[in-house]
PDB file of N, CA and C in Angstrom:
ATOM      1  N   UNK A   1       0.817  -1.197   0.000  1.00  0.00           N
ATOM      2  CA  UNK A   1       0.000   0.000   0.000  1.00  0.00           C
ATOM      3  C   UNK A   1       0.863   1.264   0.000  1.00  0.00           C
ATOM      4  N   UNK A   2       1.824   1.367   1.218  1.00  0.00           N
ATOM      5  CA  UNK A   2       2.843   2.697   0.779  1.00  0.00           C
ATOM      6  C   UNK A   2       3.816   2.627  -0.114  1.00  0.00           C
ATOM      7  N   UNK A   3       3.411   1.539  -1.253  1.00  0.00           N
ATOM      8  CA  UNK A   3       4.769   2.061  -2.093  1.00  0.00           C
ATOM      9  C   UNK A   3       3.901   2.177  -3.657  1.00  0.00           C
ATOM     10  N   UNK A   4       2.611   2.096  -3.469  1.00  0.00           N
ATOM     11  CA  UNK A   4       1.395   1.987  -4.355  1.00  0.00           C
ATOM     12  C   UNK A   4       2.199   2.663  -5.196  1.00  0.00           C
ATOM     13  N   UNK A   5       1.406   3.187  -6.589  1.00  0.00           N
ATOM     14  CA  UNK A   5       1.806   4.503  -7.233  1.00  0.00           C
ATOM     15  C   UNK A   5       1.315   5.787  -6.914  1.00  0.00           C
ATOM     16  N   UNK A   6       0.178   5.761  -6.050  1.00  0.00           N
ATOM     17  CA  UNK A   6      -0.749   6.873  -5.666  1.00  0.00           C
ATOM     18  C   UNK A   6       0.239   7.076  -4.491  1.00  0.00           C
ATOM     19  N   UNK A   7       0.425   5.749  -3.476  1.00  0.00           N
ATOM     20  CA  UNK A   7       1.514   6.825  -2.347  1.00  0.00           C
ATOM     21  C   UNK A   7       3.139   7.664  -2.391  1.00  0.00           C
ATOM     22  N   UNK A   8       3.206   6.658  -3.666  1.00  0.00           N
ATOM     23  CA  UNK A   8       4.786   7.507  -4.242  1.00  0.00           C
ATOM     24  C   UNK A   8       4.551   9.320  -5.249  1.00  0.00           C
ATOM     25  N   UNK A   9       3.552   9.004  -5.917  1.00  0.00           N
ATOM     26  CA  UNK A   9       2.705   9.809  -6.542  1.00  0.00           C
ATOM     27  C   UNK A   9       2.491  11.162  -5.457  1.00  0.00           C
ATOM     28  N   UNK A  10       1.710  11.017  -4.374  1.00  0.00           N
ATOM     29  CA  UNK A  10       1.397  11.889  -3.412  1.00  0.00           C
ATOM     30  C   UNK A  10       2.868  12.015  -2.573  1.00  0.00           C
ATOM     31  N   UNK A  11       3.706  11.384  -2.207  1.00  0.00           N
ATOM     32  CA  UNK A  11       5.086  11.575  -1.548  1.00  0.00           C
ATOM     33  C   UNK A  11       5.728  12.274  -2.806  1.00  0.00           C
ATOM     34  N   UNK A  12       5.708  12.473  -4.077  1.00  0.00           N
ATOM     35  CA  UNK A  12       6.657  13.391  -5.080  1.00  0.00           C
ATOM     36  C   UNK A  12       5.937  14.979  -4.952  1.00  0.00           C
ATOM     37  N   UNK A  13       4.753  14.269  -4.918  1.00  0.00           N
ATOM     38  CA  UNK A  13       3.905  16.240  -4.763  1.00  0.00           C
ATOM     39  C   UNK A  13       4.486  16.954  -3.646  1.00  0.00           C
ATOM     40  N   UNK A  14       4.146  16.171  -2.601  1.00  0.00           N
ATOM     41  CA  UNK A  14       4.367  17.193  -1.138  1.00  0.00           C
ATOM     42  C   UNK A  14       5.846  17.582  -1.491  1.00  0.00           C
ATOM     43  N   UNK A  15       7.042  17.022  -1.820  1.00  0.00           N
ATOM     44  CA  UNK A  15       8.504  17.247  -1.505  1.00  0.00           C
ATOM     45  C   UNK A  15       8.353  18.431  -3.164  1.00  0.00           C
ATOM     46  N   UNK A  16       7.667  18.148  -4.177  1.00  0.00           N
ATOM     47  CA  UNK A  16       8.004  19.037  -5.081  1.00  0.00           C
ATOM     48  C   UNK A  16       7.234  20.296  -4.656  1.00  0.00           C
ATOM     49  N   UNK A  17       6.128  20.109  -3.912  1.00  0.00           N
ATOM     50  CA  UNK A  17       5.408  21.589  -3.258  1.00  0.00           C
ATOM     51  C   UNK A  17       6.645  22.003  -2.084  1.00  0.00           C
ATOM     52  N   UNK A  18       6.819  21.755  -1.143  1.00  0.00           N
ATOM     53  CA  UNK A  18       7.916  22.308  -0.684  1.00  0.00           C
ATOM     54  C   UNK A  18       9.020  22.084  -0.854  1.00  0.00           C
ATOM     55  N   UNK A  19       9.632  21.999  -2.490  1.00  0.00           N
ATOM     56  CA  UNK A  19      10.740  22.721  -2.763  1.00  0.00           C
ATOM     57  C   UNK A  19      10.433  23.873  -3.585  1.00  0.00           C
ATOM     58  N   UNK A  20       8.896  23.996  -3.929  1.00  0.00           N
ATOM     59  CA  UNK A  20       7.893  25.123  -4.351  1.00  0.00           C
ATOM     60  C   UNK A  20       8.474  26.481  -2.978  1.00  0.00           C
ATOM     61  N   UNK A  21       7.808  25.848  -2.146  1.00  0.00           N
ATOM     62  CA  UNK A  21       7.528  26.960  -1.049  1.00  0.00           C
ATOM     63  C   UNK A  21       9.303  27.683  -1.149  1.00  0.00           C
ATOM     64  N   UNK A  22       9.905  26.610  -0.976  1.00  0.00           N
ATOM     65  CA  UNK A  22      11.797  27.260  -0.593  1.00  0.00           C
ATOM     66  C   UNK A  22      11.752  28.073  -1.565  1.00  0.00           C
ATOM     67  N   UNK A  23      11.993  28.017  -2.878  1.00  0.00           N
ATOM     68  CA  UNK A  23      11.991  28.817  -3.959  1.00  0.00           C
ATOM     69  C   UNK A  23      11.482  30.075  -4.199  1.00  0.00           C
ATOM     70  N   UNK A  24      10.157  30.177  -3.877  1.00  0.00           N
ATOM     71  CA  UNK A  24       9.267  31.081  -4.001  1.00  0.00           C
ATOM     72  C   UNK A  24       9.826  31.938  -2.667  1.00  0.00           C
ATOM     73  N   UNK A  25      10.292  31.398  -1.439  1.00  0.00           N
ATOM     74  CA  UNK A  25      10.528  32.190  -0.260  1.00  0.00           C
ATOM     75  C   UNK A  25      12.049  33.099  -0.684  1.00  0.00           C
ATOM     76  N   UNK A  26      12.963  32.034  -1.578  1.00  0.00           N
ATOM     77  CA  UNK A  26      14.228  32.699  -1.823  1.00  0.00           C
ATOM     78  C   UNK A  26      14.042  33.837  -3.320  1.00  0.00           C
ATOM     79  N   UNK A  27      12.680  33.625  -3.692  1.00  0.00           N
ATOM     80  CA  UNK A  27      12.256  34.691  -4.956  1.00  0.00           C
ATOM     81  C   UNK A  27      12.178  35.437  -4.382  1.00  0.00           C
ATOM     82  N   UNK A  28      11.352  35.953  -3.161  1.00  0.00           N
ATOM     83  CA  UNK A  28      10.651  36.971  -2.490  1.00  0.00           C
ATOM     84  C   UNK A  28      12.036  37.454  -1.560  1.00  0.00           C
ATOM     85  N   UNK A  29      13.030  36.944  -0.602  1.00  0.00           N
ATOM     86  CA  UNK A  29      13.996  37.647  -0.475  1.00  0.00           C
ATOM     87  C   UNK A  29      15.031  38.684  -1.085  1.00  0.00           C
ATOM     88  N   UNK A  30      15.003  38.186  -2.489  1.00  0.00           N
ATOM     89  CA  UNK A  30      15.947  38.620  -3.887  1.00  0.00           C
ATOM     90  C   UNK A  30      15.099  39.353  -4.322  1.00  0.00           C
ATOM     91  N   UNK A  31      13.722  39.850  -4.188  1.00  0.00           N
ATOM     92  CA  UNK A  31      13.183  40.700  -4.864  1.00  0.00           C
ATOM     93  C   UNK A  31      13.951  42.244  -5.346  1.00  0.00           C
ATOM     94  N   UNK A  32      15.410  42.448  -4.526  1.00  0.00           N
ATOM     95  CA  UNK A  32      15.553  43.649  -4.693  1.00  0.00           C
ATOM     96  C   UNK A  32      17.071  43.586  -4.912  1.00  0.00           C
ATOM     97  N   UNK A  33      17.076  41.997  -5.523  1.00  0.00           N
ATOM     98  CA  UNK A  33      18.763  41.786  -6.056  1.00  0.00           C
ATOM     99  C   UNK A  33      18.964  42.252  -7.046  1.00  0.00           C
ATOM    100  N   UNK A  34      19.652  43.469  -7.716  1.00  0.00           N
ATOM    101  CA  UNK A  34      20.224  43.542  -9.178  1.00  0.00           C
ATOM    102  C   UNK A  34      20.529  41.701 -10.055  1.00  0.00           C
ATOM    103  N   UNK A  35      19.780  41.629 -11.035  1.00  0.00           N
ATOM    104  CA  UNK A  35      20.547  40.362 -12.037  1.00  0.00           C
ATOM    105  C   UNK A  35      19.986  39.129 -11.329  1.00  0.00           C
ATOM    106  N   UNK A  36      18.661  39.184 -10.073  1.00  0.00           N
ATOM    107  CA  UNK A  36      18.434  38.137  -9.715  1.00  0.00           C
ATOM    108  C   UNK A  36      17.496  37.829 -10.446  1.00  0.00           C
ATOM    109  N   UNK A  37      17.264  36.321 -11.298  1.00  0.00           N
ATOM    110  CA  UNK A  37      16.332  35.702 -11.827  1.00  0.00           C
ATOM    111  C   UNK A  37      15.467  34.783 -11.283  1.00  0.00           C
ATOM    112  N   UNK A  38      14.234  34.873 -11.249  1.00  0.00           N
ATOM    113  CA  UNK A  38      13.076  34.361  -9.997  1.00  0.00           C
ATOM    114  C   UNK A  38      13.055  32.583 -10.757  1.00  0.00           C
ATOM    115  N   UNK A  39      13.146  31.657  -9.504  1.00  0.00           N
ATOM    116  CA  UNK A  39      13.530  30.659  -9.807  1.00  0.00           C
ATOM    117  C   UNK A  39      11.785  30.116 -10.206  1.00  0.00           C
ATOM    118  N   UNK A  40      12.043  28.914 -10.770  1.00  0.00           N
ATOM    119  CA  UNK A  40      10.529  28.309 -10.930  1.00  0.00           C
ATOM    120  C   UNK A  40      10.558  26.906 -10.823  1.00  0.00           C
ATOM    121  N   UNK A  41       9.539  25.817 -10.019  1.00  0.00           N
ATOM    122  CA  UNK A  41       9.592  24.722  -9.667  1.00  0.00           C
ATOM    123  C   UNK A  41       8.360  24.182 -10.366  1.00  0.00           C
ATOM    124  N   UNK A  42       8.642  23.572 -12.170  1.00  0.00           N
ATOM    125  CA  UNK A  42       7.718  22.811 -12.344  1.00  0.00           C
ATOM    126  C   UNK A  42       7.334  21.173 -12.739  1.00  0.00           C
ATOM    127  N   UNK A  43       6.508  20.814 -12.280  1.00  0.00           N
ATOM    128  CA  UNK A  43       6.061  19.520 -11.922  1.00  0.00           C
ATOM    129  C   UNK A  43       5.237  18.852 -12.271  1.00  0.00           C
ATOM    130  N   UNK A  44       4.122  19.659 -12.475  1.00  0.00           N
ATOM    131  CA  UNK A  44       2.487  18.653 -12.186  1.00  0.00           C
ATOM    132  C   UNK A  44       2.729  18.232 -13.435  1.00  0.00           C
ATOM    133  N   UNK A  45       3.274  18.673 -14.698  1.00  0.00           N
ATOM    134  CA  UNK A  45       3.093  17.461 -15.927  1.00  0.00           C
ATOM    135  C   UNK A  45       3.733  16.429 -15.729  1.00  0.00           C
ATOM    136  N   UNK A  46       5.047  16.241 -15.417  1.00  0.00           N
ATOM    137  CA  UNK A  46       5.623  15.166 -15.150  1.00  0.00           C
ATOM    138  C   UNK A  46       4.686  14.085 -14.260  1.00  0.00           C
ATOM    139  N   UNK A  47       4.705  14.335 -12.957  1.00  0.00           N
ATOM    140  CA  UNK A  47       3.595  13.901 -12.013  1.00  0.00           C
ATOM    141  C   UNK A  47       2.456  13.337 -13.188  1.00  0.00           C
ATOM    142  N   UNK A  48       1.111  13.881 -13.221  1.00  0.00           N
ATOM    143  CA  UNK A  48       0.670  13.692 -14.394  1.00  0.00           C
ATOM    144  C   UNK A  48       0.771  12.279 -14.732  1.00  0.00           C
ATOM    145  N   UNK A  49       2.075  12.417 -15.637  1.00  0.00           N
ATOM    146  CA  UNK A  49       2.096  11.461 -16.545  1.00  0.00           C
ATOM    147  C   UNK A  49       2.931  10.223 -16.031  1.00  0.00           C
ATOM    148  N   UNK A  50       3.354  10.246 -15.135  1.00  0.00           N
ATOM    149  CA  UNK A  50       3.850   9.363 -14.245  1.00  0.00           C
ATOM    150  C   UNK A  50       2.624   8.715 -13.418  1.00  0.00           C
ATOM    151  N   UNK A  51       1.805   9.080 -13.188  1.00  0.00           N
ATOM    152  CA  UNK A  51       0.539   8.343 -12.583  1.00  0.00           C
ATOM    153  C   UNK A  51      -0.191   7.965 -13.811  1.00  0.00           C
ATOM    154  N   UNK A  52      -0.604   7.939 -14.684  1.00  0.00           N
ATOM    155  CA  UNK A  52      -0.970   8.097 -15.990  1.00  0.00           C
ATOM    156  C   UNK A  52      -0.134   6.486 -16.606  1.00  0.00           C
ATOM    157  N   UNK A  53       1.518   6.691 -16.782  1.00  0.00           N
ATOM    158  CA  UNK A  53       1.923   5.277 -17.005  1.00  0.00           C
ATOM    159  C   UNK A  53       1.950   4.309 -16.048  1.00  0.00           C
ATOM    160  N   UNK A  54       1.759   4.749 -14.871  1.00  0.00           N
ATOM    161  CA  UNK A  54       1.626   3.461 -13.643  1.00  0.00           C
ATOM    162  C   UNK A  54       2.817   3.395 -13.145  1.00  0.00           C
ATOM    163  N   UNK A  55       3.809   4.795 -13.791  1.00  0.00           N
ATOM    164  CA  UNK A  55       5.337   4.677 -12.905  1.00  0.00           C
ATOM    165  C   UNK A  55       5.558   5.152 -11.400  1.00  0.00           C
ATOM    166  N   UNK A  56       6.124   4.207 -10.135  1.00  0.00           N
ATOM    167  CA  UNK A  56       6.292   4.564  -9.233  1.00  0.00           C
ATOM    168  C   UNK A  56       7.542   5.059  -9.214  1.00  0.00           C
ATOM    169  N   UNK A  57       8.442   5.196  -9.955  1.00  0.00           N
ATOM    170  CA  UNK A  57       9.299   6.038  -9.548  1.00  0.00           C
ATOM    171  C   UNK A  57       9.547   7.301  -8.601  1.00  0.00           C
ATOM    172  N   UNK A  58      10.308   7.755  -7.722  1.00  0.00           N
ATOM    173  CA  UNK A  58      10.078   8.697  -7.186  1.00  0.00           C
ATOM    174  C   UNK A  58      10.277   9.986  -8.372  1.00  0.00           C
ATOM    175  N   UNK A  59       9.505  11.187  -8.452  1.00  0.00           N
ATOM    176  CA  UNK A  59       9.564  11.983  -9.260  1.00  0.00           C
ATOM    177  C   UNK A  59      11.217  12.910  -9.053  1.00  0.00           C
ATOM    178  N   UNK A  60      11.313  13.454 -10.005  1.00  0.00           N
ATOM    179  CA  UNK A  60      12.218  14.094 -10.163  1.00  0.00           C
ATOM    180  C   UNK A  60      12.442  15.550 -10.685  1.00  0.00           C
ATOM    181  N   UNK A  61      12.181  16.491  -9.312  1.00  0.00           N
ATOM    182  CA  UNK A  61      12.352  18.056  -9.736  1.00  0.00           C
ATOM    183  C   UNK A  61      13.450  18.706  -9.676  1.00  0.00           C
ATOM    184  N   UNK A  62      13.332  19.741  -9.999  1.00  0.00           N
ATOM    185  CA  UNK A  62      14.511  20.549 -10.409  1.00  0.00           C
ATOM    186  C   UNK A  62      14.279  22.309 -10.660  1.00  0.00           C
ATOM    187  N   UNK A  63      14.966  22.497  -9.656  1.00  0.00           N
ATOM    188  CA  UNK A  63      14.563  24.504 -10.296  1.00  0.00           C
ATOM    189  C   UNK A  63      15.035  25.046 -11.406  1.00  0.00           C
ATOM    190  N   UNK A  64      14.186  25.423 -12.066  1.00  0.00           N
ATOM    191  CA  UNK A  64      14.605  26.218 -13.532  1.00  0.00           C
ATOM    192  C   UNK A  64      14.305  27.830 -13.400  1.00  0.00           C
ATOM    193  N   UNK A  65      15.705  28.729 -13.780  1.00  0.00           N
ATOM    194  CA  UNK A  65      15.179  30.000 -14.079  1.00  0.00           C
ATOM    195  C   UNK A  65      14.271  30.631 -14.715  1.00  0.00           C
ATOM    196  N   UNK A  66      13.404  31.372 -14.009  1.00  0.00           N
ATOM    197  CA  UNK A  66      12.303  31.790 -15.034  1.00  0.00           C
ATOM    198  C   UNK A  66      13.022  32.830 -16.225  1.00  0.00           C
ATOM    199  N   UNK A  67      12.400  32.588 -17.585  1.00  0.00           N
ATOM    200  CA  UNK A  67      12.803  33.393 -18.545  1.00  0.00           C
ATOM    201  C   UNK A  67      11.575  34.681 -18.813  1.00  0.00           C
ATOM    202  N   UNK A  68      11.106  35.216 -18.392  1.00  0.00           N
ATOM    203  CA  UNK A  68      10.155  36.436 -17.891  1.00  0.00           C
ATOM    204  C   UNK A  68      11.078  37.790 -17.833  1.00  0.00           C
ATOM    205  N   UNK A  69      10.080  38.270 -18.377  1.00  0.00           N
ATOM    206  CA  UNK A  69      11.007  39.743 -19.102  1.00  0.00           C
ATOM    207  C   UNK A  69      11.810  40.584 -17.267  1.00  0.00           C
ATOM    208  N   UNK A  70      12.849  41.293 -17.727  1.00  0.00           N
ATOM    209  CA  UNK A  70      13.153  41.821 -16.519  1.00  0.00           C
ATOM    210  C   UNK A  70      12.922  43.112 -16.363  1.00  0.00           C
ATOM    211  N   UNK A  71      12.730  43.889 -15.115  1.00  0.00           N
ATOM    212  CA  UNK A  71      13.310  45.050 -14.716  1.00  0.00           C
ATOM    213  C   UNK A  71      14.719  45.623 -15.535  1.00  0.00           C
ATOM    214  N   UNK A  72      15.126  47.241 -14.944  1.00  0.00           N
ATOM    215  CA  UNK A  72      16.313  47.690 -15.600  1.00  0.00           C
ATOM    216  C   UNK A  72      17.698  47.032 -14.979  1.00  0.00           C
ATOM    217  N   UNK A  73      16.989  46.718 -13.654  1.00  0.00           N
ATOM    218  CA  UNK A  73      18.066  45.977 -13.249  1.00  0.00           C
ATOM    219  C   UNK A  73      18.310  44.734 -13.227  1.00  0.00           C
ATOM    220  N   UNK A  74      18.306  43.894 -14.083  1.00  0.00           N
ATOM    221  CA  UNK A  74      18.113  42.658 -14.490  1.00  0.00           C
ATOM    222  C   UNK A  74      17.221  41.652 -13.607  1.00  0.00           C
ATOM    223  N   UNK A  75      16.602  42.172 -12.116  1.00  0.00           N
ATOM    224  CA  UNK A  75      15.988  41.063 -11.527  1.00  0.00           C
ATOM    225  C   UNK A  75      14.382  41.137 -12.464  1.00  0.00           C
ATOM    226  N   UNK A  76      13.556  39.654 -12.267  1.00  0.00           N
ATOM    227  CA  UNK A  76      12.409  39.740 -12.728  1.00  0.00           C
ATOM    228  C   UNK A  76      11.560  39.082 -11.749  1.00  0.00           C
ATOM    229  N   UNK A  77      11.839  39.392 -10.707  1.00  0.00           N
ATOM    230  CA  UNK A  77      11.017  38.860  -9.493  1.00  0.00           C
ATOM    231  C   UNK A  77       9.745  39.567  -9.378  1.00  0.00           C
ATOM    232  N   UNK A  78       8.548  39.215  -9.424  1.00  0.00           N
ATOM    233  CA  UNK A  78       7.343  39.875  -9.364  1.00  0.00           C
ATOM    234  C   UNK A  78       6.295  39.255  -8.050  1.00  0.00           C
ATOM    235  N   UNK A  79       6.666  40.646  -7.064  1.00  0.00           N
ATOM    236  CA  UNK A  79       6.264  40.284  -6.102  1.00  0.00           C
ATOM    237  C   UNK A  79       4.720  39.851  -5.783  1.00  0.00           C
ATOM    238  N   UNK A  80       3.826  40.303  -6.335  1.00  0.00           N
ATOM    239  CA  UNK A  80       2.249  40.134  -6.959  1.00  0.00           C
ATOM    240  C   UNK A  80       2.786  38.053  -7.048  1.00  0.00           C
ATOM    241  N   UNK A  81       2.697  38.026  -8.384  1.00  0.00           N
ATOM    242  CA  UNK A  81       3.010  36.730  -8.987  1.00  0.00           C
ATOM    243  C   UNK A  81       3.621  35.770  -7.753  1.00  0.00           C
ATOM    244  N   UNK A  82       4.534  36.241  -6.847  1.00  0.00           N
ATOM    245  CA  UNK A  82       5.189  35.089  -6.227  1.00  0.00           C
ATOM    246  C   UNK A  82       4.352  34.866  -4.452  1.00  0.00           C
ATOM    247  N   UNK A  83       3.453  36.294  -4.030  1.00  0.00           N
ATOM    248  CA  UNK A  83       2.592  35.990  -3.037  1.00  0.00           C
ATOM    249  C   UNK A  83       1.341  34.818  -3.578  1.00  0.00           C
ATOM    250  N   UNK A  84       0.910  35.298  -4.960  1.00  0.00           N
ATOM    251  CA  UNK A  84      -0.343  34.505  -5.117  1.00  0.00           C
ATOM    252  C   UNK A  84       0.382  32.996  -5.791  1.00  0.00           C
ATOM    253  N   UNK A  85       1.487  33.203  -5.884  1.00  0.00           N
ATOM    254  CA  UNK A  85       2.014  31.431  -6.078  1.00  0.00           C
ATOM    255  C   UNK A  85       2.247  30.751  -4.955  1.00  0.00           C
ATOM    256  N   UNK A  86       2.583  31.610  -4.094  1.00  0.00           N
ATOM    257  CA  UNK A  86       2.525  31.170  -2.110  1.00  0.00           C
ATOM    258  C   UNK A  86       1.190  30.298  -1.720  1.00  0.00           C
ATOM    259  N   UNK A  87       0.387  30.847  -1.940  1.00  0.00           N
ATOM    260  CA  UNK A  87      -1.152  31.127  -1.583  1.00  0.00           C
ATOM    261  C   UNK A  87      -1.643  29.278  -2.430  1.00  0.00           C
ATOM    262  N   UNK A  88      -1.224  29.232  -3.961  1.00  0.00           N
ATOM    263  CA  UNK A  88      -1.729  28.409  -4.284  1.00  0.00           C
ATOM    264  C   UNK A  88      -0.687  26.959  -3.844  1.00  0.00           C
ATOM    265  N   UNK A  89       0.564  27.264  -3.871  1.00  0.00           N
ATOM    266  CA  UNK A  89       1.155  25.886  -3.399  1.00  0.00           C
ATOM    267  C   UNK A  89       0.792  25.893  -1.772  1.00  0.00           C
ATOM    268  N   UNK A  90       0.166  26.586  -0.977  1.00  0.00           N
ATOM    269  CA  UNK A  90       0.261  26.074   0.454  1.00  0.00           C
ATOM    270  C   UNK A  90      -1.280  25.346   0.117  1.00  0.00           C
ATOM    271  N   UNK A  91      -2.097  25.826  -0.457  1.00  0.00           N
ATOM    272  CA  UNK A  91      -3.239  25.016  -0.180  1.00  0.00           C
ATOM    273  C   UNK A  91      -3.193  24.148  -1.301  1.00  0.00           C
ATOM    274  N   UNK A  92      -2.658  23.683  -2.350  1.00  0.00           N
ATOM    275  CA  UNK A  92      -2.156  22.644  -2.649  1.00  0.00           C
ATOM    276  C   UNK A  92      -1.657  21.584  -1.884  1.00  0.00           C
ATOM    277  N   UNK A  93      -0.540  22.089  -0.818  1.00  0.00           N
ATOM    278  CA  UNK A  93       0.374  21.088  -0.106  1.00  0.00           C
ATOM    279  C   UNK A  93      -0.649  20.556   1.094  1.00  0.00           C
ATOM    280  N   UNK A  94      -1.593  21.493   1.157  1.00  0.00           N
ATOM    281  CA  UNK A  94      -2.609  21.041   2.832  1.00  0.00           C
ATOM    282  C   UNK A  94      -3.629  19.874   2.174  1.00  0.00           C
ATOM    283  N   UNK A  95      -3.875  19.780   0.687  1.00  0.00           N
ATOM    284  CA  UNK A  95      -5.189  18.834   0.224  1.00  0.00           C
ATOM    285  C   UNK A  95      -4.184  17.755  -0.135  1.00  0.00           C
ATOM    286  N   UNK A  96      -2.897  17.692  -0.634  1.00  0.00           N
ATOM    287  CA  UNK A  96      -1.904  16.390  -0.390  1.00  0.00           C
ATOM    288  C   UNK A  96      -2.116  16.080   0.667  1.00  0.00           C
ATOM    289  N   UNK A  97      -1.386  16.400   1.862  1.00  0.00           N
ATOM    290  CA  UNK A  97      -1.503  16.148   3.179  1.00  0.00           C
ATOM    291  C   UNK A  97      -2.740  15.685   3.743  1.00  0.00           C
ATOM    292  N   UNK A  98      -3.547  16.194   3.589  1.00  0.00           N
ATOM    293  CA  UNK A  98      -4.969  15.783   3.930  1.00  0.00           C
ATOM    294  C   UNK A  98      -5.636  14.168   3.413  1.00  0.00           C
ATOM    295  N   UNK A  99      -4.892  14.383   2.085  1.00  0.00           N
ATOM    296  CA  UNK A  99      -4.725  12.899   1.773  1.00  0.00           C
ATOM    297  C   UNK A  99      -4.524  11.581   1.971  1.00  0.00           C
ATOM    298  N   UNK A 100      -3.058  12.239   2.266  1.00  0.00           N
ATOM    299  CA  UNK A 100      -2.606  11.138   2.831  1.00  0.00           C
ATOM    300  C   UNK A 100      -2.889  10.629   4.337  1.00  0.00           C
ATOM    301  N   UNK A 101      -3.230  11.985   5.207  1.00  0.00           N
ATOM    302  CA  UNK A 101      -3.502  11.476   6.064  1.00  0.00           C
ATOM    303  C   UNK A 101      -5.301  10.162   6.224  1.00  0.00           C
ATOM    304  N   UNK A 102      -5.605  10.868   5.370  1.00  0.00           N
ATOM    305  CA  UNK A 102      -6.782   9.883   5.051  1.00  0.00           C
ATOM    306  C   UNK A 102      -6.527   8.638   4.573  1.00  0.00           C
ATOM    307  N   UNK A 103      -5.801   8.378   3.931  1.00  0.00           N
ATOM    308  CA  UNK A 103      -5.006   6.968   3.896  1.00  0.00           C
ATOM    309  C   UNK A 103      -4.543   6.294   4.760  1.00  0.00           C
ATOM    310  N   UNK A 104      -3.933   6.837   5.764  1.00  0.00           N
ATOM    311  CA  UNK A 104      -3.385   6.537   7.278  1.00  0.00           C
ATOM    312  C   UNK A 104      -4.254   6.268   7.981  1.00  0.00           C
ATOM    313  N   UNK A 105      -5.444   7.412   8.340  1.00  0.00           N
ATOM    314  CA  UNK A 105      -6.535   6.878   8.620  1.00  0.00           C
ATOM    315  C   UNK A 105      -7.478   5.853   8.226  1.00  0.00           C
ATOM    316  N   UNK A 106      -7.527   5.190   7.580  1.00  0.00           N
ATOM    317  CA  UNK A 106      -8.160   4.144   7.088  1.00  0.00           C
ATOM    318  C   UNK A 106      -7.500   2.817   7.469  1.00  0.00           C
ATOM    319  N   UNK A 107      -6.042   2.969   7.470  1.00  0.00           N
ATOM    320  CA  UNK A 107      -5.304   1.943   8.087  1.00  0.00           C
ATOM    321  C   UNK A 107      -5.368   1.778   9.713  1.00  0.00           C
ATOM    322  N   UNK A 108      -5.240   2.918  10.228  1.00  0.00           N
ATOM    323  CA  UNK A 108      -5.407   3.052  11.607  1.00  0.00           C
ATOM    324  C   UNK A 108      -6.845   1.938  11.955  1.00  0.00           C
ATOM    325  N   UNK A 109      -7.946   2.301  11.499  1.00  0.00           N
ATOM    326  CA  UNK A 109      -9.505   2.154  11.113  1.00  0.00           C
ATOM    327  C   UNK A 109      -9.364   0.487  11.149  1.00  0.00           C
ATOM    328  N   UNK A 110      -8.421   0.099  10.434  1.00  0.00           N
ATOM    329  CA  UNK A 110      -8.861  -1.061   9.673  1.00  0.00           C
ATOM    330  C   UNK A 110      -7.715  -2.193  11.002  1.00  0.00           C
ATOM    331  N   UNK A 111      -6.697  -1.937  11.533  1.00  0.00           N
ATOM    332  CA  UNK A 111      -5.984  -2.380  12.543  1.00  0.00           C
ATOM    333  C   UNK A 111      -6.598  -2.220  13.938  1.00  0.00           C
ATOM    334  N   UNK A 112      -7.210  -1.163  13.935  1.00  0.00           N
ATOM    335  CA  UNK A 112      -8.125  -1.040  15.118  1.00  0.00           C
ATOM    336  C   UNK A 112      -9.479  -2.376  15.559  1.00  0.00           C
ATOM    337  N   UNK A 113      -9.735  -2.757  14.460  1.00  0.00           N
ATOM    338  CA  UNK A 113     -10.789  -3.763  14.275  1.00  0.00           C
ATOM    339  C   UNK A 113     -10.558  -5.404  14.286  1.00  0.00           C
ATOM    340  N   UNK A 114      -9.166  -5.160  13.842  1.00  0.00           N
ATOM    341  CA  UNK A 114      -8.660  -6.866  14.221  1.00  0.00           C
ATOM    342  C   UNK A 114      -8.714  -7.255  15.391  1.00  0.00           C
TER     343      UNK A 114
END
């Protein structure tokens, strides 16, 4: 059961949502770096299609610079853009979590009864 594809599947989200959150927290520090380029953590296609072929592999992310036009001073950190990307990976990461804990719970449920 925890090595299903749905629990490896849901264990790649949460770790790729918070390496979301780090990113987005080290965008929003650099907001006022000359030449800093706002990093970007993307995933859900991969994910996706990894549940899709039935691969349990653990997923595999990676931060990529965003290519988004810049300021004069070469940063392109957009503070707007990186609060409401906050906003959507935390309640993203709470309906994973919620998940899984419902999975747990069901096991709990089901050991309780033997």
């Amino acid at each position: 059961m925890f090595d299903s594809v749905t629990s490896v599947a849901m264990k790649s989200a949460l770790d790729a949502l918070s390496l979301r959150q780090r990113v987005i927290a080290d965008n929003i520090a650099n907001v006022n770096t000359p030449g800093f380029r706002a990093g970007r953590v993307q995933f859900e296609d991969a994910l996706a299609s990894a549940v899709r072929s039935g691969d349990d592999a653990p997923l595999k992310t990676r931060v990529e610079r965003s290519l988004e036009p810049t300021r004069m001073d070469g940063n392109n950190v957009n503070l707007d853009t990186e609060t409401l990307s906050n906003v959507d990976t935390n309640l993203r990461y709470q309906v994973a979590v919620r998940s899984i804990d419902g999975s747990f719970s069901a096991v709990r449920t089901a050991l309780r009864s033997t």
